[in-house]
PDB file of N, CA and C in Angstrom:
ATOM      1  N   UNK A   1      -3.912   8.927 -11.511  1.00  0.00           N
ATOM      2  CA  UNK A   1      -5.351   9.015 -11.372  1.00  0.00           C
ATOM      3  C   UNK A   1      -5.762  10.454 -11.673  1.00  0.00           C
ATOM      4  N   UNK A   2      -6.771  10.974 -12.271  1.00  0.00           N
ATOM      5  CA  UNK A   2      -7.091  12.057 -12.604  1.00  0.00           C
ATOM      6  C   UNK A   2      -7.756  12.942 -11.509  1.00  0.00           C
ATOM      7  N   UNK A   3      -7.985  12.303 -10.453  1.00  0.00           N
ATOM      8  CA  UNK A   3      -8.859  13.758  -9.372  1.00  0.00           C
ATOM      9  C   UNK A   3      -7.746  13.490  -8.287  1.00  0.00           C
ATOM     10  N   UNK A   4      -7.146  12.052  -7.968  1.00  0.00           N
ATOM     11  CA  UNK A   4      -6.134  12.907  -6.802  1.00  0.00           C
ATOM     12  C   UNK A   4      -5.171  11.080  -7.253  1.00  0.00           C
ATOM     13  N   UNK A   5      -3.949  11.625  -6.581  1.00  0.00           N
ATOM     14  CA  UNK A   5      -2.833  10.066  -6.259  1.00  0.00           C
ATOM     15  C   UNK A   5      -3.275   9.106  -5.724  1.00  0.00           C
ATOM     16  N   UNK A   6      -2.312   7.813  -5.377  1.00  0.00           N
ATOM     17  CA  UNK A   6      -2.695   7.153  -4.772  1.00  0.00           C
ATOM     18  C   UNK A   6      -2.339   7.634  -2.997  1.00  0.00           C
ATOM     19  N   UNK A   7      -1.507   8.338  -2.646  1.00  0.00           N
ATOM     20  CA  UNK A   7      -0.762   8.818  -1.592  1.00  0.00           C
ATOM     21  C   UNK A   7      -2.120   9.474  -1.183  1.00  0.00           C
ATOM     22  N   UNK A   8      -3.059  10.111  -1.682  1.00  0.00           N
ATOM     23  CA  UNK A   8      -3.828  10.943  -1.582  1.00  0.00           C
ATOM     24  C   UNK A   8      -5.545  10.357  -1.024  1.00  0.00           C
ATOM     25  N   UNK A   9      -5.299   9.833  -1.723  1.00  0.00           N
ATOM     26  CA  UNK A   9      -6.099   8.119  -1.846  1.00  0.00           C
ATOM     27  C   UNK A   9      -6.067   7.439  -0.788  1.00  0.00           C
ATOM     28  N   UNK A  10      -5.055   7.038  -0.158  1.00  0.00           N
ATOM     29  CA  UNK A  10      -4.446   6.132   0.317  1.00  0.00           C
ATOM     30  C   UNK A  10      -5.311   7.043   2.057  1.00  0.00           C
ATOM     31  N   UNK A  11      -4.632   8.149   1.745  1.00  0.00           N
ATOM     32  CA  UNK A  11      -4.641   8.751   3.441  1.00  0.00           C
ATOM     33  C   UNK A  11      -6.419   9.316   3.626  1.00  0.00           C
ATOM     34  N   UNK A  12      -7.196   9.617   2.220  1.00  0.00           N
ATOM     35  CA  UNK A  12      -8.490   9.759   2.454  1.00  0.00           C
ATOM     36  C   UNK A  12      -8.842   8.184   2.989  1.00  0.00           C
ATOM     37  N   UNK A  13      -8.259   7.091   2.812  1.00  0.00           N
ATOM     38  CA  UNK A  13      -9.302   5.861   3.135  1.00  0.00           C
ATOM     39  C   UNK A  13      -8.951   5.737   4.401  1.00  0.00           C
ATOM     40  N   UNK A  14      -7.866   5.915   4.717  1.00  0.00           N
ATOM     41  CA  UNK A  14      -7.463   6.017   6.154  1.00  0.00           C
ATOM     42  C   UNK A  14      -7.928   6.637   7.551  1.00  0.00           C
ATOM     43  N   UNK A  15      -8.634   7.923   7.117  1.00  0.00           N
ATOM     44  CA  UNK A  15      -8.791   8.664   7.603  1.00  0.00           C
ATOM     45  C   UNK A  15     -10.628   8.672   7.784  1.00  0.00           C
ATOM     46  N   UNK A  16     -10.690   7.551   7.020  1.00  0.00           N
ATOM     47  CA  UNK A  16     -12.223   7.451   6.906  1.00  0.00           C
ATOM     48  C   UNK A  16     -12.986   6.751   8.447  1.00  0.00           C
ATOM     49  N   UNK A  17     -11.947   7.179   9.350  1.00  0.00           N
ATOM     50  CA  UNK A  17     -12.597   6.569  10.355  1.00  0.00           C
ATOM     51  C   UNK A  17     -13.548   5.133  10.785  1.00  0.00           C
ATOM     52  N   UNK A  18     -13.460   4.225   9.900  1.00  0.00           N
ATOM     53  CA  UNK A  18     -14.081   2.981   9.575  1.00  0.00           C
ATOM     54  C   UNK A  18     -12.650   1.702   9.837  1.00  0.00           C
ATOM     55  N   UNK A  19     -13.174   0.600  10.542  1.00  0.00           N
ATOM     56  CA  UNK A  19     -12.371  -0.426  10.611  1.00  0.00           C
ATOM     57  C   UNK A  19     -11.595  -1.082   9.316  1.00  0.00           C
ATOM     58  N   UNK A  20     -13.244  -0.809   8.526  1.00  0.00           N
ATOM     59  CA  UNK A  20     -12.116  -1.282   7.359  1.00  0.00           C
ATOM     60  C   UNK A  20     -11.118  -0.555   6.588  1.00  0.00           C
ATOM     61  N   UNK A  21     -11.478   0.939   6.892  1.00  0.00           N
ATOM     62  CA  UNK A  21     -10.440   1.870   6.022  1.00  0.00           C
ATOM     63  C   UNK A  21      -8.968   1.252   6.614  1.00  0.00           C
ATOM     64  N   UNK A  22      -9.153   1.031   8.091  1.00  0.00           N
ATOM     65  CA  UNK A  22      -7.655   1.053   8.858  1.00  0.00           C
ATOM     66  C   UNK A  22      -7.442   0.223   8.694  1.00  0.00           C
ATOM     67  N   UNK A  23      -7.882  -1.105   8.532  1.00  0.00           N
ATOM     68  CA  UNK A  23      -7.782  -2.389   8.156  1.00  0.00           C
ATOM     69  C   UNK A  23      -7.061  -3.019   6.646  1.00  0.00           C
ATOM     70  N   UNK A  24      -7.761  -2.307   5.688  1.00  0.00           N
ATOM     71  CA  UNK A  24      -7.424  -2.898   4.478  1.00  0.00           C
ATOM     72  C   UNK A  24      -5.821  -2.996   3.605  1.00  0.00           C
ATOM     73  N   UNK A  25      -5.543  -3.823   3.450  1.00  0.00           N
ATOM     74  CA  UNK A  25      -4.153  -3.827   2.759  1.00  0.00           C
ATOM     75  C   UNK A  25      -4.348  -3.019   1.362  1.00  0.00           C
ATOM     76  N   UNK A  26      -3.348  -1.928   1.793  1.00  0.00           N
ATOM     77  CA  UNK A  26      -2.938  -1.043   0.413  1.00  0.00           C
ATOM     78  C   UNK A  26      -1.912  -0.985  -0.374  1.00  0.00           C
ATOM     79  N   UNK A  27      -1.167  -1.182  -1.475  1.00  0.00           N
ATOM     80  CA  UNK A  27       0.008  -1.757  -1.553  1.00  0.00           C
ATOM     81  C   UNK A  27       0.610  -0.480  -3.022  1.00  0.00           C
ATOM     82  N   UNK A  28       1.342  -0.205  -3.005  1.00  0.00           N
ATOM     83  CA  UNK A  28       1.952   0.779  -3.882  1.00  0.00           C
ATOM     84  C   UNK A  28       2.893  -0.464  -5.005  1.00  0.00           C
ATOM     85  N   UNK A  29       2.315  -0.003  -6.045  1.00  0.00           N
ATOM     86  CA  UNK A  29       3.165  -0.074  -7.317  1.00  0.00           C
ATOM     87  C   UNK A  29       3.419   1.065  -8.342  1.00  0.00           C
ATOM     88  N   UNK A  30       5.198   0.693  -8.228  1.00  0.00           N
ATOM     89  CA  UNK A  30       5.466   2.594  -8.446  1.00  0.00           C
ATOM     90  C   UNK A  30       6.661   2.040  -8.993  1.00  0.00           C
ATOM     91  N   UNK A  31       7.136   2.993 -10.134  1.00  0.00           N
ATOM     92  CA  UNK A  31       8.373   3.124 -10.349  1.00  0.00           C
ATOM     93  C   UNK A  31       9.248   3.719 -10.111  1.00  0.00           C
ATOM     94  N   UNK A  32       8.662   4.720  -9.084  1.00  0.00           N
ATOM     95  CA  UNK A  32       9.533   5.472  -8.181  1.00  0.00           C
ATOM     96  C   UNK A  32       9.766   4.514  -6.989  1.00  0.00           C
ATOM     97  N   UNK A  33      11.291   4.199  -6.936  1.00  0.00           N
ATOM     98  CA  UNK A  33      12.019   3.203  -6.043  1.00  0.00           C
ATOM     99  C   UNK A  33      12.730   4.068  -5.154  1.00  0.00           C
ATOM    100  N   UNK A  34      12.963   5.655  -5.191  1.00  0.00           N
ATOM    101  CA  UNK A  34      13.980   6.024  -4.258  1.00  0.00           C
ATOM    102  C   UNK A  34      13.467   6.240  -2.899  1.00  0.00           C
ATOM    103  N   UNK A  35      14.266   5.835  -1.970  1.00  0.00           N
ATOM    104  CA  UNK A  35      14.227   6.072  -0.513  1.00  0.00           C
ATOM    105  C   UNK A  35      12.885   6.767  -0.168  1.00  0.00           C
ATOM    106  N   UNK A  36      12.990   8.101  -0.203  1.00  0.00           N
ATOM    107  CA  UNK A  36      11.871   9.224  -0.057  1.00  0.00           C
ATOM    108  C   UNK A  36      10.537   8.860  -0.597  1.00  0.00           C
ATOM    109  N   UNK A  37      10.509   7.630  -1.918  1.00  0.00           N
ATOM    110  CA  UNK A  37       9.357   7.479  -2.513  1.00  0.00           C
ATOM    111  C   UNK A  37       8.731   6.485  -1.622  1.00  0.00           C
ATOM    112  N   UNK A  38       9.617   5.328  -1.593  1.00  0.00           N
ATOM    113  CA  UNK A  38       8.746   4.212  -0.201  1.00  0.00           C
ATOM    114  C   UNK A  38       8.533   5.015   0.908  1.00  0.00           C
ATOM    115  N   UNK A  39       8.884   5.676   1.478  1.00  0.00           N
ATOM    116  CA  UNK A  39       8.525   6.248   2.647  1.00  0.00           C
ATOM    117  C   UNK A  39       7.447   7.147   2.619  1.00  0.00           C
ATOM    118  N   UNK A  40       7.231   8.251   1.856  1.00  0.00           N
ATOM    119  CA  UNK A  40       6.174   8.732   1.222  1.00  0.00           C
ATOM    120  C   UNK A  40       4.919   7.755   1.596  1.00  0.00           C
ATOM    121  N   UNK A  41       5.433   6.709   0.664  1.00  0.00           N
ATOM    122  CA  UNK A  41       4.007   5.803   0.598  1.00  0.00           C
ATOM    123  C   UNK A  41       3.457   5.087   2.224  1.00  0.00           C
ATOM    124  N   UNK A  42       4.809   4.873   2.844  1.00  0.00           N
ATOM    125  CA  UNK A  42       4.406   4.327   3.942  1.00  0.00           C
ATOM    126  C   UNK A  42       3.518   5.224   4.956  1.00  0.00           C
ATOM    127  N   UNK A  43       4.472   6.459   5.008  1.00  0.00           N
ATOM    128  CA  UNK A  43       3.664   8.024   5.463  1.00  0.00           C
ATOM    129  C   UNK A  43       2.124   7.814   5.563  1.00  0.00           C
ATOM    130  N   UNK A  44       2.014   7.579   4.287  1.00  0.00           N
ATOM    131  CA  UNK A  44       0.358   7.905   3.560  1.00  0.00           C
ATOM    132  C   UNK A  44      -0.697   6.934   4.463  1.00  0.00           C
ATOM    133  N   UNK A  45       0.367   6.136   4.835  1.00  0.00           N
ATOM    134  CA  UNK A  45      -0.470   4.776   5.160  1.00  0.00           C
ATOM    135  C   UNK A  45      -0.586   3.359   4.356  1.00  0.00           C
ATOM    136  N   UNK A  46       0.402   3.590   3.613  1.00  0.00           N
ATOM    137  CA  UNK A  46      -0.045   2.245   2.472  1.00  0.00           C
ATOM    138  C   UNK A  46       1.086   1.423   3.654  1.00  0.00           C
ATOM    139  N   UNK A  47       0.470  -0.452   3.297  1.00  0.00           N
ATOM    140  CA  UNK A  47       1.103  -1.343   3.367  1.00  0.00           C
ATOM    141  C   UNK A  47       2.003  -1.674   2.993  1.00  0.00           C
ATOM    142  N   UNK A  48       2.563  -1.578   1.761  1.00  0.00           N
ATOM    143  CA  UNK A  48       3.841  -2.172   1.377  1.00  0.00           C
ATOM    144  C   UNK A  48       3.803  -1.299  -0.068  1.00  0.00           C
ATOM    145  N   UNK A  49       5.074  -1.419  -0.348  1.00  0.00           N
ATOM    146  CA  UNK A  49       5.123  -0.940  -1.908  1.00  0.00           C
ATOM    147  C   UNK A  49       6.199  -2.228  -2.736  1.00  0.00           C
ATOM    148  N   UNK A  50       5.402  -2.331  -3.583  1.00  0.00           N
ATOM    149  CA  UNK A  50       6.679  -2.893  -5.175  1.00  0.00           C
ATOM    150  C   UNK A  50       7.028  -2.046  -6.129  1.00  0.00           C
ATOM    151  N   UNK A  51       7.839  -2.195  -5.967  1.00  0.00           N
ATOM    152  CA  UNK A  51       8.501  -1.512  -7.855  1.00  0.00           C
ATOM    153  C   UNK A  51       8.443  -2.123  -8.507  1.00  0.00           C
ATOM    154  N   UNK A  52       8.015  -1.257  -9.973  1.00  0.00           N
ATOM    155  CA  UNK A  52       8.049  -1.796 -11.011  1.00  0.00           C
ATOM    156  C   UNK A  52       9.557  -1.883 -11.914  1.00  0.00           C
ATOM    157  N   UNK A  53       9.393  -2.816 -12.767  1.00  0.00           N
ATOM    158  CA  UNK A  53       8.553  -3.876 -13.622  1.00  0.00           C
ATOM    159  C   UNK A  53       8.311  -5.099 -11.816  1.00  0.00           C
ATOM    160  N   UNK A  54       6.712  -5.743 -12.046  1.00  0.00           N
ATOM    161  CA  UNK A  54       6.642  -6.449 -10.356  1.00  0.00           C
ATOM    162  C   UNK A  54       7.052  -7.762 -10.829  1.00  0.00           C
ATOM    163  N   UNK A  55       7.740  -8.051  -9.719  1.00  0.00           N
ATOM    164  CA  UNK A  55       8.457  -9.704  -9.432  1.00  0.00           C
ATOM    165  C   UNK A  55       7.046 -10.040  -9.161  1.00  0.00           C
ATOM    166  N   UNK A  56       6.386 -11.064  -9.499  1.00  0.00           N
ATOM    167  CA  UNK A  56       5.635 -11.848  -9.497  1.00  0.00           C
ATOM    168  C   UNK A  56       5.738 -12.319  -8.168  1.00  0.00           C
ATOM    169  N   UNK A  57       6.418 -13.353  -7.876  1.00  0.00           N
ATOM    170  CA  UNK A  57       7.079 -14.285  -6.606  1.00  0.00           C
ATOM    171  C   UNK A  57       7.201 -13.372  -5.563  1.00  0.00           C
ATOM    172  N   UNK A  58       7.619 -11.743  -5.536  1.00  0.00           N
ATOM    173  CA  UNK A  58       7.885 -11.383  -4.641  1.00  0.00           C
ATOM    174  C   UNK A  58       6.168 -10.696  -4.302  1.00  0.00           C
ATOM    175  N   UNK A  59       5.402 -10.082  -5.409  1.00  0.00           N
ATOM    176  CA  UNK A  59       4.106  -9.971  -5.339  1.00  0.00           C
ATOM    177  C   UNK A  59       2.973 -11.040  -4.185  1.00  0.00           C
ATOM    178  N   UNK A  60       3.416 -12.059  -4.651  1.00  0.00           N
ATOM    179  CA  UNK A  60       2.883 -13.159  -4.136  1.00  0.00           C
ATOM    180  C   UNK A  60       2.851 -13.843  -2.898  1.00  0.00           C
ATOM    181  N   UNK A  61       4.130 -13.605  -2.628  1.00  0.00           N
ATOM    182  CA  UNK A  61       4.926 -13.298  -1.099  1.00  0.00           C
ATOM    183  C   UNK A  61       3.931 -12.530  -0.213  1.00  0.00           C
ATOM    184  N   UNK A  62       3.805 -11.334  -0.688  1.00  0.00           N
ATOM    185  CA  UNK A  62       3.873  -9.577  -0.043  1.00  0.00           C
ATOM    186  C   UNK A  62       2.004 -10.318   0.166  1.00  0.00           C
ATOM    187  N   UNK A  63       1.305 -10.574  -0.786  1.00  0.00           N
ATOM    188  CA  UNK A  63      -0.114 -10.847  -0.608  1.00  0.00           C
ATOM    189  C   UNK A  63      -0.120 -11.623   0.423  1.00  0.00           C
ATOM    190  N   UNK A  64       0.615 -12.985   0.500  1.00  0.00           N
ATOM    191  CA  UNK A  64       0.468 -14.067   1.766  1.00  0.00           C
ATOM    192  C   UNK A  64       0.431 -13.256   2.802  1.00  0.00           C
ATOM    193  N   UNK A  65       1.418 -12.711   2.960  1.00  0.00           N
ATOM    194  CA  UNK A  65       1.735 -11.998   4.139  1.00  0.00           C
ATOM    195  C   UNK A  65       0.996 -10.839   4.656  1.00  0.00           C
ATOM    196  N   UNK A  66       0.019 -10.615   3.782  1.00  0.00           N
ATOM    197  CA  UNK A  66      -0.803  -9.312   4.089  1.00  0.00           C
ATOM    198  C   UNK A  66      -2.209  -9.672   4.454  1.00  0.00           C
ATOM    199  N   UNK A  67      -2.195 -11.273   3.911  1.00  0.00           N
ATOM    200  CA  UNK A  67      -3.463 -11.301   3.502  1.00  0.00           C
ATOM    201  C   UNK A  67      -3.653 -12.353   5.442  1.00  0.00           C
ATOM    202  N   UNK A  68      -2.829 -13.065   5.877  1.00  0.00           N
ATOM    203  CA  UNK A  68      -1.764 -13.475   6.839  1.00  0.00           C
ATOM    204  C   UNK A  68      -2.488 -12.527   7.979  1.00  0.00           C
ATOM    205  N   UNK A  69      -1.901 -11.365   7.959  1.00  0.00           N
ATOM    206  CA  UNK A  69      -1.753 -10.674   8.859  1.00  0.00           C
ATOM    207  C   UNK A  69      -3.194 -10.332   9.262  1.00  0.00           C
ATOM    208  N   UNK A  70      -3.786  -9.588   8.100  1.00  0.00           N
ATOM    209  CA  UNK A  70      -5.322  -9.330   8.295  1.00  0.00           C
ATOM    210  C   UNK A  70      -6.195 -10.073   8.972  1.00  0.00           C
ATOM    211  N   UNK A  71      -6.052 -11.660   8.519  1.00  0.00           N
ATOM    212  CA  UNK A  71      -6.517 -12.541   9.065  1.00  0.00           C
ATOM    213  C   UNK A  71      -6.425 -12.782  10.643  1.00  0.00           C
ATOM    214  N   UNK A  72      -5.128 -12.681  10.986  1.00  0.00           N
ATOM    215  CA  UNK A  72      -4.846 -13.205  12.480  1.00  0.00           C
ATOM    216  C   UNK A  72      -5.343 -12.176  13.485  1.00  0.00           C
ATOM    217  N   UNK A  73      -5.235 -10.775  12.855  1.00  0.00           N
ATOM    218  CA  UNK A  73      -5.704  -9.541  13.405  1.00  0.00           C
ATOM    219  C   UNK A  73      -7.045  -9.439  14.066  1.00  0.00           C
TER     220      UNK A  73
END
């Protein structure tokens, strides 16, 4: 992204003091897969991350389950 990351991104919406900032499913797609990189993202506040190239099925999964959770919340 040209003015800031998604990590960056991620922790301004967070921080936005609003239900829905804390609320909303954020999900990292990255081709950075190492250890330090998911965690990073989790840090930030994101929901889940995929690596790329994305499994579809596992995409699809990760939404139920997010979308799941939000709901019951």
């Amino acid at each position: 992204m040209p003015v800031m990351d998604g990590l960056e991104a991620t922790r301004r919406i967070r921080a936005l003091g609003r239900a829905d900032g804390r609320g909303v499913p954020i999900v990292a797609m990255s081709a950075a897969v190492l250890n330090e990189d998911v965690r990073s993202c989790h840090e930030a506040g994101m929901s889940a991350h995929l690596a790329k190239p994305v499994d579809l099925a596992r995409m699809y999964r990760l939404t139920d389950r997010l979308m799941r959770r939000k709901r019951d919340a």
